[in-house]
N, C-alpha and C. Protein backbone atom coordinates (compact mmCIF):
# COMPACT_ATOMS: atom_id res chain seq x y z
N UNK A 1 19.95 36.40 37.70
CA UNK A 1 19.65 36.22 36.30
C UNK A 1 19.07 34.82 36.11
N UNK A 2 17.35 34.72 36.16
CA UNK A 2 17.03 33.42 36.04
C UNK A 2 16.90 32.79 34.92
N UNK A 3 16.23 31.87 34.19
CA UNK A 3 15.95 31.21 32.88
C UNK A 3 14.59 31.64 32.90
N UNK A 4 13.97 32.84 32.07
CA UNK A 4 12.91 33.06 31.75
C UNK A 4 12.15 32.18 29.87
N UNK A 5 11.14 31.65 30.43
CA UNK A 5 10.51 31.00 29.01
C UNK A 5 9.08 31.80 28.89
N UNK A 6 9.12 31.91 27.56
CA UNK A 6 7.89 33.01 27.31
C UNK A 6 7.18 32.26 26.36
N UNK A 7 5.92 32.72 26.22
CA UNK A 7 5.08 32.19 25.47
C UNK A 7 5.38 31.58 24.10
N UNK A 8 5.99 32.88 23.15
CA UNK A 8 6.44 32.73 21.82
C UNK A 8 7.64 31.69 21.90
N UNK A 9 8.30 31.57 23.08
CA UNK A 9 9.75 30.85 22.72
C UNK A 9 8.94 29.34 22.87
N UNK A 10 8.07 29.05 23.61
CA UNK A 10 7.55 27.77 24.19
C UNK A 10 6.81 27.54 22.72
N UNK A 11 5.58 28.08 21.71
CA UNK A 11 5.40 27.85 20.88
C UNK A 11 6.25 27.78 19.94
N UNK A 12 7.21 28.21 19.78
CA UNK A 12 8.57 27.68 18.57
C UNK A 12 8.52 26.18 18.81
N UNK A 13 9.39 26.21 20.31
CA UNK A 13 10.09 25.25 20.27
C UNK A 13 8.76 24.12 20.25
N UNK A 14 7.72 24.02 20.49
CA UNK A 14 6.81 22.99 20.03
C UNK A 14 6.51 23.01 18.65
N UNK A 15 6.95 24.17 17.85
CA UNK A 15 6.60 23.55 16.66
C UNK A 15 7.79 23.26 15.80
N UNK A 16 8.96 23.36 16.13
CA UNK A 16 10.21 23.00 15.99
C UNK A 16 10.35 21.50 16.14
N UNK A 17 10.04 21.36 17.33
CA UNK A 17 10.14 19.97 17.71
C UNK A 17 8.61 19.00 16.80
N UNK A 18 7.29 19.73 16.50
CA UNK A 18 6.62 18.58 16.05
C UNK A 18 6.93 18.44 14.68
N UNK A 19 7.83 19.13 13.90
CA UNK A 19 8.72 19.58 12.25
C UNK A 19 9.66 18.17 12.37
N UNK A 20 10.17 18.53 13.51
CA UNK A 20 11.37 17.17 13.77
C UNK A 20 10.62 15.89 13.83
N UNK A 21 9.84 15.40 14.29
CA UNK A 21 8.94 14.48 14.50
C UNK A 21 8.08 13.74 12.83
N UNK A 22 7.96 15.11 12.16
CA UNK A 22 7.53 14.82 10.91
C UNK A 22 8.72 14.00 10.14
N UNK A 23 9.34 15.13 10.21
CA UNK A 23 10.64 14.95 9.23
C UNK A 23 11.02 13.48 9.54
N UNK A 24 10.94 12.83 10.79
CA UNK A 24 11.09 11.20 10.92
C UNK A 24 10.69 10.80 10.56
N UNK A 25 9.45 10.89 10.83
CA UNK A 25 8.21 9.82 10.17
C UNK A 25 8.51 9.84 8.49
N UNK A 26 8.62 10.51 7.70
CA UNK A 26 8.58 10.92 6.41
C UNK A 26 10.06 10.32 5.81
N UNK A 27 10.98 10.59 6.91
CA UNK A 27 12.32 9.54 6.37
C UNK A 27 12.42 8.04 6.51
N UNK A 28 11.42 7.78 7.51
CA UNK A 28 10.80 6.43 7.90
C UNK A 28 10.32 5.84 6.21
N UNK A 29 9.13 6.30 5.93
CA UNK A 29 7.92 5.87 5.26
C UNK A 29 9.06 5.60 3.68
N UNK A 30 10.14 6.76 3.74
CA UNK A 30 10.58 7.03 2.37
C UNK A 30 11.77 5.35 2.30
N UNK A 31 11.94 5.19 3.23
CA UNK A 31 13.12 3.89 3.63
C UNK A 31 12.28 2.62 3.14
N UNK A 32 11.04 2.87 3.62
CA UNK A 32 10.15 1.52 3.43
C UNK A 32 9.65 1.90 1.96
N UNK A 33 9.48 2.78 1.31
CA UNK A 33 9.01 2.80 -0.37
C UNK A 33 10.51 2.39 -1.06
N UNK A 34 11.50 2.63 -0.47
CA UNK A 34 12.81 2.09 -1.30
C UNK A 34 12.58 0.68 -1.00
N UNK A 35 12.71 0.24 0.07
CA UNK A 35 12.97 -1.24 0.18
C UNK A 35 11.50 -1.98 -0.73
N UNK A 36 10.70 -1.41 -0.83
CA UNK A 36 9.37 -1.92 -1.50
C UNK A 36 9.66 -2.15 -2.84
N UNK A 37 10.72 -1.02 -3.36
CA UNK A 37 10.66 -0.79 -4.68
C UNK A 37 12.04 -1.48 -4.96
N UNK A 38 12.92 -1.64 -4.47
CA UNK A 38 13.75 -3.13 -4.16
C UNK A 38 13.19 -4.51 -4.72
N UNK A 39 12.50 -4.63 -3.33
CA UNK A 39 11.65 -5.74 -3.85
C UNK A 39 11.31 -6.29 -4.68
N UNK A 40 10.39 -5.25 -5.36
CA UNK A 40 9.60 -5.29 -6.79
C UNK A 40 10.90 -5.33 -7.59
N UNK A 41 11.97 -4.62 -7.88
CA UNK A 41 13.05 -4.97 -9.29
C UNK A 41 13.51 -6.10 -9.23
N UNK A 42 13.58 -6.57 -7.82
CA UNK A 42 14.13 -7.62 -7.95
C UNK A 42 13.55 -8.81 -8.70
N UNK A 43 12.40 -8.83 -8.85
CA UNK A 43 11.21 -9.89 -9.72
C UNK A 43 10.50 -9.10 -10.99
N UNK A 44 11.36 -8.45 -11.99
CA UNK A 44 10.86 -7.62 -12.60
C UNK A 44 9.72 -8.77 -13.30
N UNK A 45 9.30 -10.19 -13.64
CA UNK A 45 8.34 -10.70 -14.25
C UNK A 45 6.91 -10.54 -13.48
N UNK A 46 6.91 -10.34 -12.34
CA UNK A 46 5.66 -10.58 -11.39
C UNK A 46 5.35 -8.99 -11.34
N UNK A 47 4.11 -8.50 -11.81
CA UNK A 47 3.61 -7.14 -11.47
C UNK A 47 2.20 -7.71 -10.84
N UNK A 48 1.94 -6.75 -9.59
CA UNK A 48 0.42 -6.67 -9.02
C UNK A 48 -0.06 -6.09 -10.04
N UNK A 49 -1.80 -6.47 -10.58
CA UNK A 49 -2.18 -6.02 -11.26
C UNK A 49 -2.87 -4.56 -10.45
N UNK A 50 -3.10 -3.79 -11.06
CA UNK A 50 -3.71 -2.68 -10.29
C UNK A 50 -5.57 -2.30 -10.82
N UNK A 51 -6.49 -1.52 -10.09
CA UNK A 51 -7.05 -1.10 -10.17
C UNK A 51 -7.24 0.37 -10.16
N UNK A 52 -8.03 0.56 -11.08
CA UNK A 52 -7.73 2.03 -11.38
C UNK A 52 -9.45 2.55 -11.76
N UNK A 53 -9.29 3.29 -10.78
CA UNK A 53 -10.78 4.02 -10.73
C UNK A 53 -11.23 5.05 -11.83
N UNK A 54 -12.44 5.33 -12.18
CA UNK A 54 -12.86 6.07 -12.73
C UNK A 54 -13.09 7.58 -12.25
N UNK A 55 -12.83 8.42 -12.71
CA UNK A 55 -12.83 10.49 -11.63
C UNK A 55 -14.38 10.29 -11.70
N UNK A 56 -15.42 9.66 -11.67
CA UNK A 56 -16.86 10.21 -11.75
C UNK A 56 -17.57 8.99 -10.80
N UNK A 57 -16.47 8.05 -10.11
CA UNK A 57 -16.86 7.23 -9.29
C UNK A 57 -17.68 5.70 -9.72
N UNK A 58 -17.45 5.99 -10.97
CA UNK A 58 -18.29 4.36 -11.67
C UNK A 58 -17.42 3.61 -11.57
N UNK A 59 -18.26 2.06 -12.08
CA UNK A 59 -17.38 0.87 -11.56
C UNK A 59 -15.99 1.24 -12.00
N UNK A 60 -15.42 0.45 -11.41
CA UNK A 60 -13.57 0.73 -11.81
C UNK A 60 -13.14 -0.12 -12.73
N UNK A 61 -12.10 0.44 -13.41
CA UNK A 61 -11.49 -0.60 -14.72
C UNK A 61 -10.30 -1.29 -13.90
N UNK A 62 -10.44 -2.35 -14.72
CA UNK A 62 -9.14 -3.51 -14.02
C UNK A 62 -8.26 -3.85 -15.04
N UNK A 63 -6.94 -3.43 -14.84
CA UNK A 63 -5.98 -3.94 -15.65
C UNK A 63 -5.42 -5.45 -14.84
N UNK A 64 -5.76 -7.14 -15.76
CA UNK A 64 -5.56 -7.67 -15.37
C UNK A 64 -4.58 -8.22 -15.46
N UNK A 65 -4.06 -9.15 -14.43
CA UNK A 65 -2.70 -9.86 -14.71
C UNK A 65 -3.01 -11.24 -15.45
N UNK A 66 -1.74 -11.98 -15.92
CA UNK A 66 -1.88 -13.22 -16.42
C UNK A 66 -2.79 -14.07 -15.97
N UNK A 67 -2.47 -14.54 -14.90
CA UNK A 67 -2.98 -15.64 -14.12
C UNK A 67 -4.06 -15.22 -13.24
N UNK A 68 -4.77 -14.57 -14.06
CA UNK A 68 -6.69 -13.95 -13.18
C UNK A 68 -7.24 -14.94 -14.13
N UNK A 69 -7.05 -15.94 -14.80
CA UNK A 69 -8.23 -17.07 -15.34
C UNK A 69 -7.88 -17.74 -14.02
N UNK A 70 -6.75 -18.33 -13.68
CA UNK A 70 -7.01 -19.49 -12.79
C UNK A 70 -7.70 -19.11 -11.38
N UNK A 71 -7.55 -17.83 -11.16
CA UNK A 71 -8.25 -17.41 -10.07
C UNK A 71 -9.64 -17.14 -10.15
N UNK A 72 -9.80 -17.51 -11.35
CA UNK A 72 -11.85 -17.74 -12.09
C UNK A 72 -11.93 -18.75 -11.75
N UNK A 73 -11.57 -19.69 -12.16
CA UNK A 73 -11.37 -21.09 -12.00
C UNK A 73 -11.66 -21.38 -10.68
N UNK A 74 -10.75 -21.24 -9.90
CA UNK A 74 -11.02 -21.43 -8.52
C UNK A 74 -11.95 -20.87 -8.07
N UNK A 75 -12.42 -20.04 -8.21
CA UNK A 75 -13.64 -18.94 -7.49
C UNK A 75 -15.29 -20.08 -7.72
N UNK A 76 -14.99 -19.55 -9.30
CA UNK A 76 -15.90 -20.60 -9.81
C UNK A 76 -16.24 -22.12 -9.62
N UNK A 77 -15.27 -23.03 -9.07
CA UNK A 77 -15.42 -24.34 -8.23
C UNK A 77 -15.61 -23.90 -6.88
N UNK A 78 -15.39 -22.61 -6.11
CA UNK A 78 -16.07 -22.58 -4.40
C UNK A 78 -15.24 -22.39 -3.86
N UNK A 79 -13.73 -22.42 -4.31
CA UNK A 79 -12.42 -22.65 -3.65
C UNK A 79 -11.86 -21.09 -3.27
N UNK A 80 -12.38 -20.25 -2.53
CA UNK A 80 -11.94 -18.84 -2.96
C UNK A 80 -11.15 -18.53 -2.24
N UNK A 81 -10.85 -19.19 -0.70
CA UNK A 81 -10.03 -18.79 -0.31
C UNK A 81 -8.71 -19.75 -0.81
N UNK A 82 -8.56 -20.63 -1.39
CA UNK A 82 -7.06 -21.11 -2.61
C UNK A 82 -6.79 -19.68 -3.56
N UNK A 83 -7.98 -19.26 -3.72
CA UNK A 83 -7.87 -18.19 -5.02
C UNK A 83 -7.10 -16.78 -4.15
N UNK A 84 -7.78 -16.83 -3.25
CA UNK A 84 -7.06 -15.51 -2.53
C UNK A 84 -5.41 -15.79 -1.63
N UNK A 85 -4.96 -16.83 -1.59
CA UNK A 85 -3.69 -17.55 -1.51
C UNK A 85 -2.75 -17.02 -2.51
N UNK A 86 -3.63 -17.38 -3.53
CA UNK A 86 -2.61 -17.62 -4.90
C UNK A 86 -2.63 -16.46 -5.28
N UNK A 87 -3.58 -15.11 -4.90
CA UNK A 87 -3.29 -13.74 -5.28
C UNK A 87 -2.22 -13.11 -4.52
N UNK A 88 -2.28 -13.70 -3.11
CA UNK A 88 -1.57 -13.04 -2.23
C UNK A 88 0.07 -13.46 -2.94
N UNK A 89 0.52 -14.72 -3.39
CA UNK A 89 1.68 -15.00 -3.71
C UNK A 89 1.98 -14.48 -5.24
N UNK A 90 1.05 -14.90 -6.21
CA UNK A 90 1.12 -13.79 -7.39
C UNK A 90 1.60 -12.84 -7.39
N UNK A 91 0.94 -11.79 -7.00
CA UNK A 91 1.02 -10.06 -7.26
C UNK A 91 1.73 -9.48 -5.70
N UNK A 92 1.86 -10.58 -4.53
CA UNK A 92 2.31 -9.87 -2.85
C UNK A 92 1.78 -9.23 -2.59
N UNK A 93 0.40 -9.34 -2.53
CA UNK A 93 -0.78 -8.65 -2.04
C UNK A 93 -0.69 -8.74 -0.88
N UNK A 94 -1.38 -7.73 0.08
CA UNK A 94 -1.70 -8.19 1.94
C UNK A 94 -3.07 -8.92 1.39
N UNK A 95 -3.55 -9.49 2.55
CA UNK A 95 -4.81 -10.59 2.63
C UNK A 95 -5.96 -9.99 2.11
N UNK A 96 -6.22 -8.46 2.95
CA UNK A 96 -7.33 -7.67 2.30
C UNK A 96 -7.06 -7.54 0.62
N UNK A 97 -6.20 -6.75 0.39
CA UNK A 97 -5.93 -6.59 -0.93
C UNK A 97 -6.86 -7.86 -2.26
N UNK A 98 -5.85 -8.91 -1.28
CA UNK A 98 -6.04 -10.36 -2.13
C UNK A 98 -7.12 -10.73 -2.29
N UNK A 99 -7.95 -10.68 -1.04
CA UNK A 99 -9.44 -10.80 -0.71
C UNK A 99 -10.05 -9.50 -1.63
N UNK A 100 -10.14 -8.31 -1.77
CA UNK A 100 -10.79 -7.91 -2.59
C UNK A 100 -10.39 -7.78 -4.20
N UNK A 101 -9.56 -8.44 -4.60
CA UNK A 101 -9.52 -8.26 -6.08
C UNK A 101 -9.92 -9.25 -6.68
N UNK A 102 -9.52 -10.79 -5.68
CA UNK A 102 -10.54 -11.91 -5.85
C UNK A 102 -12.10 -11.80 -5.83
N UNK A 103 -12.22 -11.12 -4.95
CA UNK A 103 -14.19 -10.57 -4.95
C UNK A 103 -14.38 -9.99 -6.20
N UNK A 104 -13.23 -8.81 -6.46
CA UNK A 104 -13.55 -7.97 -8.02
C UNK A 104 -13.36 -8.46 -9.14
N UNK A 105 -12.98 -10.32 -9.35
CA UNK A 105 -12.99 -11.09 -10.78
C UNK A 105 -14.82 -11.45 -11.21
């Protein structure tokens, strides 16, 4: 009486097992949106300002935050990477982020 594996049992168990694999990743990602959203209550005065696109693909509207004059300011004297500093610590932008919303004042 040997251990026979058959086609159908071998495709389960691979898709059993790549379900399990999801299901990590997805309890992963959900751990890091809590701790994100942690984060953020914890400083309920500081919001990233967001951008928010238009459904027909035209320029995008910008809801801005407070302190997007001084980041004119700076842009406008040459200083842009101070300006993209001070976005990144503002709103906790990553660098790209910071770098393009400073480009989008």
């Amino acid at each position: 009486m040997g251990f026979k594996l058959d086609y159908t049992s071998l495709v389960l168990a691979l898709l059993v097992f790549s379900l399990m694999l999801m299901v990590i990743r997805l309890r992963f990602e959900v751990r890091v949106l809590r701790e994100d959203l942690d984060r953020l209550a914890a400083r309920p005065g500081q919001h990233r300002p967001s951008v928010l696109n238009t459904p027909n693909g035209e320029s995008p509207a910008r809801v801005y935050g407070q302190d997007d004059e001084r980041l004119r300011v700076l842009v406008a004297k040459g200083r842009k990477i101070e300006a993209i500093k001070e976005a990144r610590q503002m709103y906790d932008m990553s660098l790209l982020d910071a770098k393009n919303y400073v480009e989008s004042l």
